[in-house]
Protein backbone atom coordinates (compact mmCIF):
# COMPACT_ATOMS: atom_id res chain seq x y z
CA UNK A 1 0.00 0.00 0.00
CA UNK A 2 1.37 3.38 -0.93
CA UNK A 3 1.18 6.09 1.04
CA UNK A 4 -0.25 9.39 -0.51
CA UNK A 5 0.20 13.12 0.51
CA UNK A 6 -2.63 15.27 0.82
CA UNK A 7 -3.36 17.40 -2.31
CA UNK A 8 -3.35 21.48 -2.10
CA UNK A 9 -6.62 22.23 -2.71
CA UNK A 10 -7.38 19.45 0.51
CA UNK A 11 -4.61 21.67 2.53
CA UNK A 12 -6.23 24.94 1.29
CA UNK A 13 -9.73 22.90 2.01
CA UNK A 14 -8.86 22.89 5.67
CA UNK A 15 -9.69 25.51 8.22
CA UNK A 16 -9.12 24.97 12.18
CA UNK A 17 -11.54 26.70 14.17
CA UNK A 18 -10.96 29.22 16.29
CA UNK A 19 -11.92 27.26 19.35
CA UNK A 20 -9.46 24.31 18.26
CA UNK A 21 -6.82 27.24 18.33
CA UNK A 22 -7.36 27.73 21.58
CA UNK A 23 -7.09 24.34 23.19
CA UNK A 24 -3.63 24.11 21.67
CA UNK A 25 -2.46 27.31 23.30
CA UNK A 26 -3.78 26.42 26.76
CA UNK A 27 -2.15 22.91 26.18
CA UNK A 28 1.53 24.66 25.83
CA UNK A 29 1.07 27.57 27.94
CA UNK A 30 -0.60 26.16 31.41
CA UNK A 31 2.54 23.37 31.70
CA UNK A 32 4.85 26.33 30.80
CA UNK A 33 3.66 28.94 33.68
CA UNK A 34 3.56 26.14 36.00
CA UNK A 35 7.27 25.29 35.37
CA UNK A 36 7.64 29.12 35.68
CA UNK A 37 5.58 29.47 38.92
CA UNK A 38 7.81 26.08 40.51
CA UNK A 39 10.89 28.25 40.76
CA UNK A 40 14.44 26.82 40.40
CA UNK A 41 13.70 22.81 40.35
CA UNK A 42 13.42 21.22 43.54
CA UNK A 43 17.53 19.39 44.50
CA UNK A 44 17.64 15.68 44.65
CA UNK A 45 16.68 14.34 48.21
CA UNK A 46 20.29 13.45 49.06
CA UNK A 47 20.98 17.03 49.69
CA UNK A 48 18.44 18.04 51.75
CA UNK A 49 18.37 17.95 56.18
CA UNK A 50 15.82 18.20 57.97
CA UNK A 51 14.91 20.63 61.36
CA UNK A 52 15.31 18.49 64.76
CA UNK A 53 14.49 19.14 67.60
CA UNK A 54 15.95 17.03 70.97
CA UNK A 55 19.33 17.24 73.63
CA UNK A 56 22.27 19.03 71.76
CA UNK A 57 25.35 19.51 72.98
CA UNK A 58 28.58 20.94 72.40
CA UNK A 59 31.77 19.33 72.68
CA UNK A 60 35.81 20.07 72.39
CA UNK A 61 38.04 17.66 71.10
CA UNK A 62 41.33 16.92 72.11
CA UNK A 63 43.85 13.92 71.96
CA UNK A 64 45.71 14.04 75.68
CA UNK A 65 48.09 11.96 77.07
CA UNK A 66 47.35 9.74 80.50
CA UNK A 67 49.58 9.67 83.80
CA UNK A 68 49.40 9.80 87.83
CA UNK A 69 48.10 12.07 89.53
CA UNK A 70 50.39 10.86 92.32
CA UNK A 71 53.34 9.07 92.20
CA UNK A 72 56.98 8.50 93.59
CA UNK A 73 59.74 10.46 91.96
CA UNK A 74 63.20 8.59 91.39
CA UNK A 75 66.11 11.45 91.42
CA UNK A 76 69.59 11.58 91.28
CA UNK A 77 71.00 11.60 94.71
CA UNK A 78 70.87 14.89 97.18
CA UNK A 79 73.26 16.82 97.53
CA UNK A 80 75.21 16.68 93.91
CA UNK A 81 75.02 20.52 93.19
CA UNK A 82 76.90 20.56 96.99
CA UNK A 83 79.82 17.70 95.23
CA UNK A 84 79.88 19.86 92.14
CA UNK A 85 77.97 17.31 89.91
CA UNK A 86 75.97 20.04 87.82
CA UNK A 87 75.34 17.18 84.45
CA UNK A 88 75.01 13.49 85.41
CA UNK A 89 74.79 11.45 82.71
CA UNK A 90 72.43 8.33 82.97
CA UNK A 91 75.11 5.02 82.22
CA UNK A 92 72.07 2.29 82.81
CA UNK A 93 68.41 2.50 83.25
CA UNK A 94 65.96 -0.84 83.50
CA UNK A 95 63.52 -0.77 80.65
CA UNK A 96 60.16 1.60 80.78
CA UNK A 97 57.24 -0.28 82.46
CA UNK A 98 59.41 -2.94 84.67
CA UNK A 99 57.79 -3.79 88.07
CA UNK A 100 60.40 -3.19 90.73
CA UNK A 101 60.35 -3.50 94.66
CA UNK A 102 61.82 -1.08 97.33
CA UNK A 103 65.43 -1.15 97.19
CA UNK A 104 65.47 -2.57 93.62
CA UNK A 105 68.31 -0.65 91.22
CA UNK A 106 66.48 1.30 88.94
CA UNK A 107 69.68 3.51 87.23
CA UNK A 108 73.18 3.61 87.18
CA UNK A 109 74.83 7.07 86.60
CA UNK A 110 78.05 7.83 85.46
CA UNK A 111 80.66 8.49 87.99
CA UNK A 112 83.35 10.11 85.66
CA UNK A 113 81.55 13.33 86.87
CA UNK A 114 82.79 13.21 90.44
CA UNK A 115 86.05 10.97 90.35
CA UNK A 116 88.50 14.21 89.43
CA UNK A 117 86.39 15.98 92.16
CA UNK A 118 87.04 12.97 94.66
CA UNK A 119 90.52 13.43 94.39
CA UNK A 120 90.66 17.08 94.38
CA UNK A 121 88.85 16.88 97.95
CA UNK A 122 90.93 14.32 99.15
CA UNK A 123 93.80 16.37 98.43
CA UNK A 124 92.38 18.89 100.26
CA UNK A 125 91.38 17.49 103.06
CA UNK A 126 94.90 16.06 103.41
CA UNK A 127 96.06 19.77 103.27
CA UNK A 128 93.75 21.00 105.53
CA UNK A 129 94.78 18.11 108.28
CA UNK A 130 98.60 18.76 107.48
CA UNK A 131 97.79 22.65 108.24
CA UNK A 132 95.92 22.01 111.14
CA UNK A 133 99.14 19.36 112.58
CA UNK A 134 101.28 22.61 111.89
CA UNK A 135 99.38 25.26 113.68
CA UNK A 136 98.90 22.96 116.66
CA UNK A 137 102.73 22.02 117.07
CA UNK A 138 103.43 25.98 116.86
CA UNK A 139 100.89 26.79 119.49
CA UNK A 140 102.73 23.96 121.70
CA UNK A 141 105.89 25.70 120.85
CA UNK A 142 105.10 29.04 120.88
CA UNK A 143 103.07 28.47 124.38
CA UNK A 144 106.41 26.03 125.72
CA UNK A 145 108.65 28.91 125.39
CA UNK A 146 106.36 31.50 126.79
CA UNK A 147 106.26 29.64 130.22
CA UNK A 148 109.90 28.71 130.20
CA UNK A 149 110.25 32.39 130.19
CA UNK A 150 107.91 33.18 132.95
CA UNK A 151 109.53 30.19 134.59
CA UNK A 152 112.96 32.48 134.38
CA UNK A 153 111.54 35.87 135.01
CA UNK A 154 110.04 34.07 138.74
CA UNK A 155 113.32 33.32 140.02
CA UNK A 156 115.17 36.37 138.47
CA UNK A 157 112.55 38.13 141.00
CA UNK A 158 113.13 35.84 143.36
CA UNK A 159 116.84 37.16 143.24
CA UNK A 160 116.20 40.95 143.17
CA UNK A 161 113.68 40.14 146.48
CA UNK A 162 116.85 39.07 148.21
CA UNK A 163 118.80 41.77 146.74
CA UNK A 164 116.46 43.98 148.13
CA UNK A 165 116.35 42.24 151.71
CA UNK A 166 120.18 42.77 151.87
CA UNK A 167 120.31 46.22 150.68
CA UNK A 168 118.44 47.39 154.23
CA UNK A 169 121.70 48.26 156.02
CA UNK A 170 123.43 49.84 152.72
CA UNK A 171 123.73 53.18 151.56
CA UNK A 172 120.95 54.46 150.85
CA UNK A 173 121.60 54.73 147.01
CA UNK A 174 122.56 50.97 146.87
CA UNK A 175 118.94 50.25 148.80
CA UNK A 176 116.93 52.32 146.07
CA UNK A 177 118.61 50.75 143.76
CA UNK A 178 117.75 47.19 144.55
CA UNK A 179 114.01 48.41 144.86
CA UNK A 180 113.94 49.18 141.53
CA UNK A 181 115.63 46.52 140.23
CA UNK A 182 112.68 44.47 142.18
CA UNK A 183 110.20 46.17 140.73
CA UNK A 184 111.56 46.15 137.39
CA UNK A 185 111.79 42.62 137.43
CA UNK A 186 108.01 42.68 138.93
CA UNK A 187 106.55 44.07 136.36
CA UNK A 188 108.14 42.16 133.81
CA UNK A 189 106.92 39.37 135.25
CA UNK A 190 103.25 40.53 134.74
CA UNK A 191 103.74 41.48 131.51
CA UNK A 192 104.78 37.85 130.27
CA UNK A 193 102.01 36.21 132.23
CA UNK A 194 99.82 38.89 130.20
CA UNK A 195 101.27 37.86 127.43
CA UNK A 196 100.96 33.87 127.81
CA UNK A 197 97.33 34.95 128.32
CA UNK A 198 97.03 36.57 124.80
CA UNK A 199 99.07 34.10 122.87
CA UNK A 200 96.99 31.39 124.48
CA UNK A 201 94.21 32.87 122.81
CA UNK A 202 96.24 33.41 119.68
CA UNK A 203 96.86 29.32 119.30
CA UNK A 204 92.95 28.51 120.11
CA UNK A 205 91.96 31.01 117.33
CA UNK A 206 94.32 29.46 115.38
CA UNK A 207 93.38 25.92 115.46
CA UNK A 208 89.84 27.11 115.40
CA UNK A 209 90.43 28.70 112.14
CA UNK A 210 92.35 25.24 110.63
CA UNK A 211 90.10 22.83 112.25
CA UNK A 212 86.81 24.71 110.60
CA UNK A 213 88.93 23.93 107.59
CA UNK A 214 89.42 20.82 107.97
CA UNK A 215 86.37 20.01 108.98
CA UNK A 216 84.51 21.24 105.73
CA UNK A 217 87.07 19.54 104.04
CA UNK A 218 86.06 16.71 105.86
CA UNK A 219 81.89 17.44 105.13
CA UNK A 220 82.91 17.81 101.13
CA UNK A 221 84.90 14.74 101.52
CA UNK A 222 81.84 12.97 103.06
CA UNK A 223 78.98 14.47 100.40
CA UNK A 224 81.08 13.72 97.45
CA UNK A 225 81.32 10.18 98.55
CA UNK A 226 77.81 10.24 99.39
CA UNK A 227 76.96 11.33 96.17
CA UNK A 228 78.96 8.89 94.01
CA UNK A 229 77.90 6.00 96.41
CA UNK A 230 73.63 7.15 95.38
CA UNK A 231 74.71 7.22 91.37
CA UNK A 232 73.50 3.67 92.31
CA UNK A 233 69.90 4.73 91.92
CA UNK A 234 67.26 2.68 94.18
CA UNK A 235 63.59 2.61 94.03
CA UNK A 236 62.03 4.55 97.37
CA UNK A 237 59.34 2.09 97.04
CA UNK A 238 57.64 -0.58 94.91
CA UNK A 239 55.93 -0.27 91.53
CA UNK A 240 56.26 0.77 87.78
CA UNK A 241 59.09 2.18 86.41
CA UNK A 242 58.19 5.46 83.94
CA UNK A 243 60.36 7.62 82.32
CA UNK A 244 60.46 11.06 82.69
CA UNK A 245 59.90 13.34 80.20
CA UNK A 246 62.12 15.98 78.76
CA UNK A 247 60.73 20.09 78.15
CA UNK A 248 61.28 18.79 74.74
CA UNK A 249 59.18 15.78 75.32
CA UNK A 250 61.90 13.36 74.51
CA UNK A 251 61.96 10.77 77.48
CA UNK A 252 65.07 10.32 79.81
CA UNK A 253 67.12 7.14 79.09
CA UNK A 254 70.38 5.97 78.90
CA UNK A 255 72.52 8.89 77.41
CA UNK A 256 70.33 11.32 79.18
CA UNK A 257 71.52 14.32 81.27
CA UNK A 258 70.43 14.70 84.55
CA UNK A 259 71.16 17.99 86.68
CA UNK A 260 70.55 19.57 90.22
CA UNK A 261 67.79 21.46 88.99
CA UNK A 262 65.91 18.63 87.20
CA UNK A 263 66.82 15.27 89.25
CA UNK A 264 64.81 13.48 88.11
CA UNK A 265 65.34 9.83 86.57
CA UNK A 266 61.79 8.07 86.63
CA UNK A 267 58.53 7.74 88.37
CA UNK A 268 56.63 5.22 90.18
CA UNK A 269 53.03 6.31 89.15
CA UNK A 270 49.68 5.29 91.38
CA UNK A 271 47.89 3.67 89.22
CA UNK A 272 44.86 3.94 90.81
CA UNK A 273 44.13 7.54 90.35
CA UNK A 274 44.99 9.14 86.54
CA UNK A 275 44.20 11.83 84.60
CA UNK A 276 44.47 12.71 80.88
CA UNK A 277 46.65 16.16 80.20
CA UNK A 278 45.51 17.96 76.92
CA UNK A 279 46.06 21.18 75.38
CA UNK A 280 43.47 23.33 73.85
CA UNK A 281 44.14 25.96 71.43
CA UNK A 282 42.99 29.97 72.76
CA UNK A 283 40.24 29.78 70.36
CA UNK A 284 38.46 27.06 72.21
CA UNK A 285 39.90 27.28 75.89
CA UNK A 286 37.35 30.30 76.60
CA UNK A 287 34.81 27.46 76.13
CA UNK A 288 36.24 25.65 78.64
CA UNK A 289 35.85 25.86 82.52
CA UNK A 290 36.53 23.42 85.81
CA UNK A 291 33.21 20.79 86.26
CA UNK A 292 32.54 20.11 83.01
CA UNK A 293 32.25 16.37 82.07
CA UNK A 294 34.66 14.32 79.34
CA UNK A 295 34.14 11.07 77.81
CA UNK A 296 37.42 9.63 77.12
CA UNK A 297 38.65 7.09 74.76
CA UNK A 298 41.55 5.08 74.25
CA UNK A 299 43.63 5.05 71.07
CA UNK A 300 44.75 1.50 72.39
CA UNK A 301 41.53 0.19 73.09
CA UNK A 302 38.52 2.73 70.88
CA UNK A 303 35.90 0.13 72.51
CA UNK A 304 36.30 1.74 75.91
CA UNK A 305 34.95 4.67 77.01
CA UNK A 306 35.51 6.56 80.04
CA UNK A 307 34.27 9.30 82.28
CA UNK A 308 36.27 12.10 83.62
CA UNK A 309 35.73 15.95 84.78
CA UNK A 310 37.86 18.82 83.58
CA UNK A 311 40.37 19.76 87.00
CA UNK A 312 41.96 22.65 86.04
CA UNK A 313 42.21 24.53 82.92
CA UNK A 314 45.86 26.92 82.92
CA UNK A 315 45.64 30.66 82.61
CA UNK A 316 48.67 31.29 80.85
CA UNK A 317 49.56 29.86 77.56
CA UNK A 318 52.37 28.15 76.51
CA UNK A 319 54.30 27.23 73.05
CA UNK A 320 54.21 23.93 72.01
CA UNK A 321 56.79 22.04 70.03
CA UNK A 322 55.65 21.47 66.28
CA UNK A 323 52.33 23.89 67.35
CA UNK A 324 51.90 26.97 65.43
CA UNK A 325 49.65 29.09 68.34
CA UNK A 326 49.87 29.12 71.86
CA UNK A 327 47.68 26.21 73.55
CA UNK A 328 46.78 26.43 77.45
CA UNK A 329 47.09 22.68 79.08
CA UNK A 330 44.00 21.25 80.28
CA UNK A 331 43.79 18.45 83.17
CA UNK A 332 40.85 15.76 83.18
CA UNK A 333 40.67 13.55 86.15
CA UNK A 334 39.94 9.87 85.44
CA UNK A 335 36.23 8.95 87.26
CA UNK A 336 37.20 5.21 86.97
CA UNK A 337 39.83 3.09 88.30
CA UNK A 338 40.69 0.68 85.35
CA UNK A 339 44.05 -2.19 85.54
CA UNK A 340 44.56 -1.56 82.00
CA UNK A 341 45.36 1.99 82.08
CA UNK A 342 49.08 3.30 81.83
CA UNK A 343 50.94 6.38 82.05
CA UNK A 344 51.81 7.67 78.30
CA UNK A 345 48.19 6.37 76.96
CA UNK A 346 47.21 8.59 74.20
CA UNK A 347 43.39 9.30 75.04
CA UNK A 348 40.41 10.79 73.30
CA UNK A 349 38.58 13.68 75.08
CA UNK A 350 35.29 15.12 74.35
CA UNK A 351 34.87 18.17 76.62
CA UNK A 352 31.20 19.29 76.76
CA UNK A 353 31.10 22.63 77.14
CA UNK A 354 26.90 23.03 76.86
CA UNK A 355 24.24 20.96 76.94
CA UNK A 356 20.44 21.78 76.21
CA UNK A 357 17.67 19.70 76.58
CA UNK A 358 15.76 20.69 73.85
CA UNK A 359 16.71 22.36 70.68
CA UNK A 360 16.04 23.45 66.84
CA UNK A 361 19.19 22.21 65.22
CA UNK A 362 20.35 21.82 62.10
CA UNK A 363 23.48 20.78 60.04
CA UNK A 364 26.36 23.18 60.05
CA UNK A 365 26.73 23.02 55.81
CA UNK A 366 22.66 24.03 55.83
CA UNK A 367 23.34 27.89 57.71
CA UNK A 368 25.33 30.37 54.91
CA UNK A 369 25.61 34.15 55.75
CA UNK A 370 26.40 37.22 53.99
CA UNK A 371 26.49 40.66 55.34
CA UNK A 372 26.44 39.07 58.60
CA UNK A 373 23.03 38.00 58.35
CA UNK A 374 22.63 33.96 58.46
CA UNK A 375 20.02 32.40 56.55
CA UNK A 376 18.86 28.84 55.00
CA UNK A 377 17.25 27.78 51.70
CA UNK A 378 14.12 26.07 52.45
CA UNK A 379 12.63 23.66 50.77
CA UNK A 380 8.74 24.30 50.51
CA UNK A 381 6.71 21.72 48.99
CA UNK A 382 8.21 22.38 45.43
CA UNK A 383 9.88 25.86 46.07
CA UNK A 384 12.98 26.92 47.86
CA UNK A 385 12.99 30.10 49.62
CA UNK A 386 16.28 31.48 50.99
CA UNK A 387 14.78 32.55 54.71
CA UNK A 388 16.76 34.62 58.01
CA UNK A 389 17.38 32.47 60.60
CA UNK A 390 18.89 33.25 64.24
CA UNK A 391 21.22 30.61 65.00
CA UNK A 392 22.53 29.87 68.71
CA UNK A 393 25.76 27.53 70.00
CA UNK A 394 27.49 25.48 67.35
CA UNK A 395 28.87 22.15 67.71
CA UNK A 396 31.80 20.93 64.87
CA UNK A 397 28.59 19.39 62.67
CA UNK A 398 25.47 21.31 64.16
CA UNK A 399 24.02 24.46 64.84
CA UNK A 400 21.01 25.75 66.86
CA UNK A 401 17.93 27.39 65.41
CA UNK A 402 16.63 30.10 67.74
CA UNK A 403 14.58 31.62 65.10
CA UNK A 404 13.21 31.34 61.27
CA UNK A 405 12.74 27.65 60.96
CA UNK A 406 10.28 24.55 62.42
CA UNK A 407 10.56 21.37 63.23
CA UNK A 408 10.78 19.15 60.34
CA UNK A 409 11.38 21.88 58.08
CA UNK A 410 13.48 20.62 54.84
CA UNK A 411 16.57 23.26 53.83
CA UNK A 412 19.30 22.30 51.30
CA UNK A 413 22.87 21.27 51.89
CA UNK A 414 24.45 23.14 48.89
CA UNK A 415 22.68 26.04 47.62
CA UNK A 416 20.40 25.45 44.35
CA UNK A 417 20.68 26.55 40.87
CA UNK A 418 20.88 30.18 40.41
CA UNK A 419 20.59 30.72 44.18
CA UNK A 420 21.78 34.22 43.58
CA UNK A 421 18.28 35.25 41.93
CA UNK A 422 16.64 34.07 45.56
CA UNK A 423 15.12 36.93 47.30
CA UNK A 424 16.45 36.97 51.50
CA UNK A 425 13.26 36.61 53.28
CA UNK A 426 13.91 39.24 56.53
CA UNK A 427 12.93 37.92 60.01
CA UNK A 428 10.00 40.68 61.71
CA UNK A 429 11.85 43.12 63.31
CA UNK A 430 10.30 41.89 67.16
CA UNK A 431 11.73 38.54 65.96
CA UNK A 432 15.49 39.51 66.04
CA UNK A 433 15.15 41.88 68.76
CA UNK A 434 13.38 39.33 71.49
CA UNK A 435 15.24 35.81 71.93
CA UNK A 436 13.51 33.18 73.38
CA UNK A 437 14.58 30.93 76.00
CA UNK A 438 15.32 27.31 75.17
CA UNK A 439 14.81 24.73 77.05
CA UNK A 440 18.04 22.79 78.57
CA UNK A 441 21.04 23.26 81.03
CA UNK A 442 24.48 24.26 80.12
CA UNK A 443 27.30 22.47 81.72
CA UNK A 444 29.28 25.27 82.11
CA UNK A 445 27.58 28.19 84.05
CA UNK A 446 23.98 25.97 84.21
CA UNK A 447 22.33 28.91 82.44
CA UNK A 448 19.43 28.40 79.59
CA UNK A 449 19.67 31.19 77.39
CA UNK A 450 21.11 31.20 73.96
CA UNK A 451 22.74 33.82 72.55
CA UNK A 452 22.57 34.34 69.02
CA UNK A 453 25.48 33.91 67.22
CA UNK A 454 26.29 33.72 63.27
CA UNK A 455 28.61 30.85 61.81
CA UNK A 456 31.40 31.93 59.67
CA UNK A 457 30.40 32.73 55.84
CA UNK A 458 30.25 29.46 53.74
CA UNK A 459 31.91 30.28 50.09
C-alpha cells in the first residue's frame, strides 16, 4: 500500500476553528507557567536535612596523654650541686614499664663526673689536716717557750727580792737601787704572764680557724662520697618504672643528662588515680571551665569509654613544640579506676562545654551568611525560599535554630541553581530583637539562654 500526501486544494480545504486554536495554546502555555511558577527545580533528596528538635550539645576535642596524679619520683641523689655534679649522665636504666620492689636498682649514673672531684677533695682534706698538725705544734711551741720564760723571770725576781732584803743596812743609794731593780723585774713578770694569756688565745683562734677547715674539708669529703655512692639509683618504694619526660618531650634514658635542677630519673606512678593532660588551642579554651564532664577514649583500646571531669584549665599559655599558636594545658581527672590503664596512653577527650535539653538544630553546611546576616534555603513543597534564621551555640557538625525555621522543616545542603536570583526573606523586626529561651542546662555556668550567634560565611 502506498502512502499518498494530501493534495493542495485538501490543505487549502482545511480551516481549524478558532476554538481548536485555543485548546492548543492552553495545552503549551498552562505546563509552561507552571514550570515558571515552581521556581528553580526542587535538588535531589540526598541534599536536603531536615529541622530536629531534641538534647544538643557541644563538645571540644582533644587527643591528651594519661599519667598519675600521684606518684613517687626517682632522682639523682641529694646533695650533687653541693659535690659539684651540675650534668650526670644516665650510664644504665631498666627498661620503661618494669615492676620493681623497694630497694630494687632502677639507674646507674656515670661516675666520671665526680672521680677528678674525689681526688681534688681528698687532696684537700689532706692539706687541711697537714695545716691544722702545723698550727697545733706551733701553738705547743710558741706556748712552751712563753712559760719557760715566765719560769725564768720568777726566780730572776726571786733574786732581786733578796737583793732587796740585803740592801736594808746599805747606803741608801745601793737600797733604792735594789728596789727598783725588784720592781723592774716585777713588772716584767706581769707582763709575760699577760702575754701567755694573749698568745693562748692566739693558738685557740688558730686551730679554730684550721680545724673549721678541715672540717669542711672533711663534710665535702663525706657528700662527694655520698653522692657517688647514690649514682647507684634505688627505688624509694615498689611499683612501675616510667620515664620522665624531657621540656622537649623526649623521654630520659640511657645517654640522658640529669642535673641539680631537674633530678629526676623516673617515676613510680599510682595507678589507681589518673588523669588525661591535653592542650586546647585559645580559640576554644574560653569554652572551657573546671566541672565540666569528658568522655574519654583510648587510642589502644577505641571500645572503651571513660568518664572524667575537667580539673583545672591553665591561665597562661604556653608554646608547644611542632604547634603553630599558643595552647593552654587542660587536666581531666579519670572517674574510673581501670588495671589496663598506663601512664603515656594517648586518650580521646570530648569536653562538653553546653548541653540543652531541647533544641532546633540543624546541620552546620545548611546555615550560609552574607552581610552578617545567616540564613537557610528552604525547601517548601516544590519551592525553595532562601529565609533569616537566628542561630545559637554550634557544635563541629550542628548548629542551633533560635529563630526562622520549624521542626521538620526541609533546607538544602548546597545552595540550588541560580541561588543568587533568591530573594532573602527578613525575620519581623520583634523577631530579632526578642530571643527566646530554650529549654536545657548548660554544663558550664547551668544557664538556659542562647545567645545568638552567626557561623562563619560558607563560600
Amino acid at each position: 500500500m502506498r502512502f499518498r500526501l494530501p493534495s493542495l486544494a485538501a490543505l487549502r480545504a482545511f480551516r481549524p476553528s478558532r476554538r481548536l486554536l485555543l485548546g492548543v495554546g492552553a495545552a503549551i502555555l498552562v505546563p509552561s507557567a507552571w514550570l515558571l511558577a515552581r521556581g528553580p527545580a526542587t535538588p535531589d533528596n540526598s541534599l536536603v536535612a531536615r529541622v530536629k528538635r531534641g538534647p544538643f550539645a557541644v563538645t571540644v576535642s582533644t587527643s591528651g596523654e594519661l599519667r598519675a596524679r600521684q606518684f613517687v619520683q626517682i632522682s639523682a641523689p641529694a646533695g650533687a650541686q653541693q659535690a659539684g655534679a651540675w650534668q650526670m649522665k644516665i650510664q644504665s636504666i631498666v627498661p620503661e614499664g618494669t615492676v620493681v620492689k623497694q630497694g630494687d636498682v632502677v639507674a646507674e649514673l656515670d661516675r666520671s663526673t665526680l672521680a677528678n672531684k674525689l681526688d681534688e677533695v681528698r687532696l684537700a682534706l689532706q692539706k687541711a689536716e697537714a695545716q691544722y698538725e702545723q698550727a697545733m705544734l706551733d701553738s705547743t711551741l710558741t706556748l712552751s717557750t712563753a712559760r719557760e720564760n715566765i719560769r725564768t723571770m720568777e726566780l730572776a725576781l726571786e733574786e732581786k727580792r733578796l737583793a732587796k732584803e740585803q740592801a736594808v743596812y746599805e747606803a741608801p743609794t745601793v737600797k733604792r737601787q735594789a728596789e727598783i731593780d725588784y720592781e723592774r723585774a716585777e713588772r716584767a713578770l706581769a707582763q709575760a704572764r699577760s702575754d701567755y694569756t694573749t698568745k693562748t688565745e692566739q693558738s685557740r683562734a688558730k686551730m679554730r680557724e684550721v680545724g673549721a677547715d678541715v672540717q669542711r674539708q672533711r663534710n665535702l669529703f663525706k657528700v662527694v662520697q655520698d653522692v657517688m655512692a647514690g649514682f647507684t639509683i634505688r627505688a624509694p618504694a615498689p611499683g612501675m618504672v616510667i620515664y620522665v619526660k624531657e621540656w622537649n618531650g623526649r623521654k630520659r634514658t640511657s645517654g640522658s643528662q640529669v642535673n641539680a635542677w631537674e633530678p629526676s630519673v623516673a617515676t613510680l606512678p599510682d595507678l589507681t588515680q589518673m588523669e588525661s593532660v591535653t592542650y586546647v588551642n585559645e580559640i576554644d579554651v574560653r569554652k572551657l571551665a573546671v566541672g565540666q564532664p569528658v568522655v574519654l577514649t583510648l587510642d589502644a583500646d577505641p571500645t572503651k569509654r571513660l568518664s572524667g571531669i575537667v580539673a583545672s584549665v591553665a591561665n597562661v599559655g604556653e608554646q608547644r613544640p611542632n604547634a603553630d599558636a599558643k595552647v593552654f594545658e587542660v587536666k581531666v581527672t579519670v572517674q574510673e579506676s581501670d588495671t589496663t590503664l598506663r601512664p603515656g596512653m594517648t586518650t580521646g577527650n570530648a569536653i562538653e562545654t553546653l548541653k540543652l535539653n531541647v533544641a532546633l538544630y540543624v546541620p552546620l553546611e545548611a546555615v550560609s551568611s552574607v552581610d552578617g546576616i545567616p540564613f537557610v534555603y528552604r525547601r517548601d513543597g516544590g519551592r525553595v525560599t532562601k529565609q533569616e534564621v537566628i542561630t545559637g551555640p554550634m557544635s563541629d557538625d550542628e548548629v542551633v535554630i533560635v529563630r526562622g525555621l520549624e521542626e521538620n522543616d526541609g533546607v538544602l545542603l548546597t545552595p540550588p541553581p541560580n541561588h543568587e536570583h533568591i530573594t532573602l526573606t527578613r525575620l519581623p523586626a520583634s523577631a530579632r530583637d526578642s530571643l527566646p529561651v530554650v529549654g536545657g542546662d548548660t554544663a558550664r555556668r547551668g544557664g538556659n539562654i542562647v545567645a545568638p550567634t552567626a557561623p562563619p560565611p560558607r563560600r
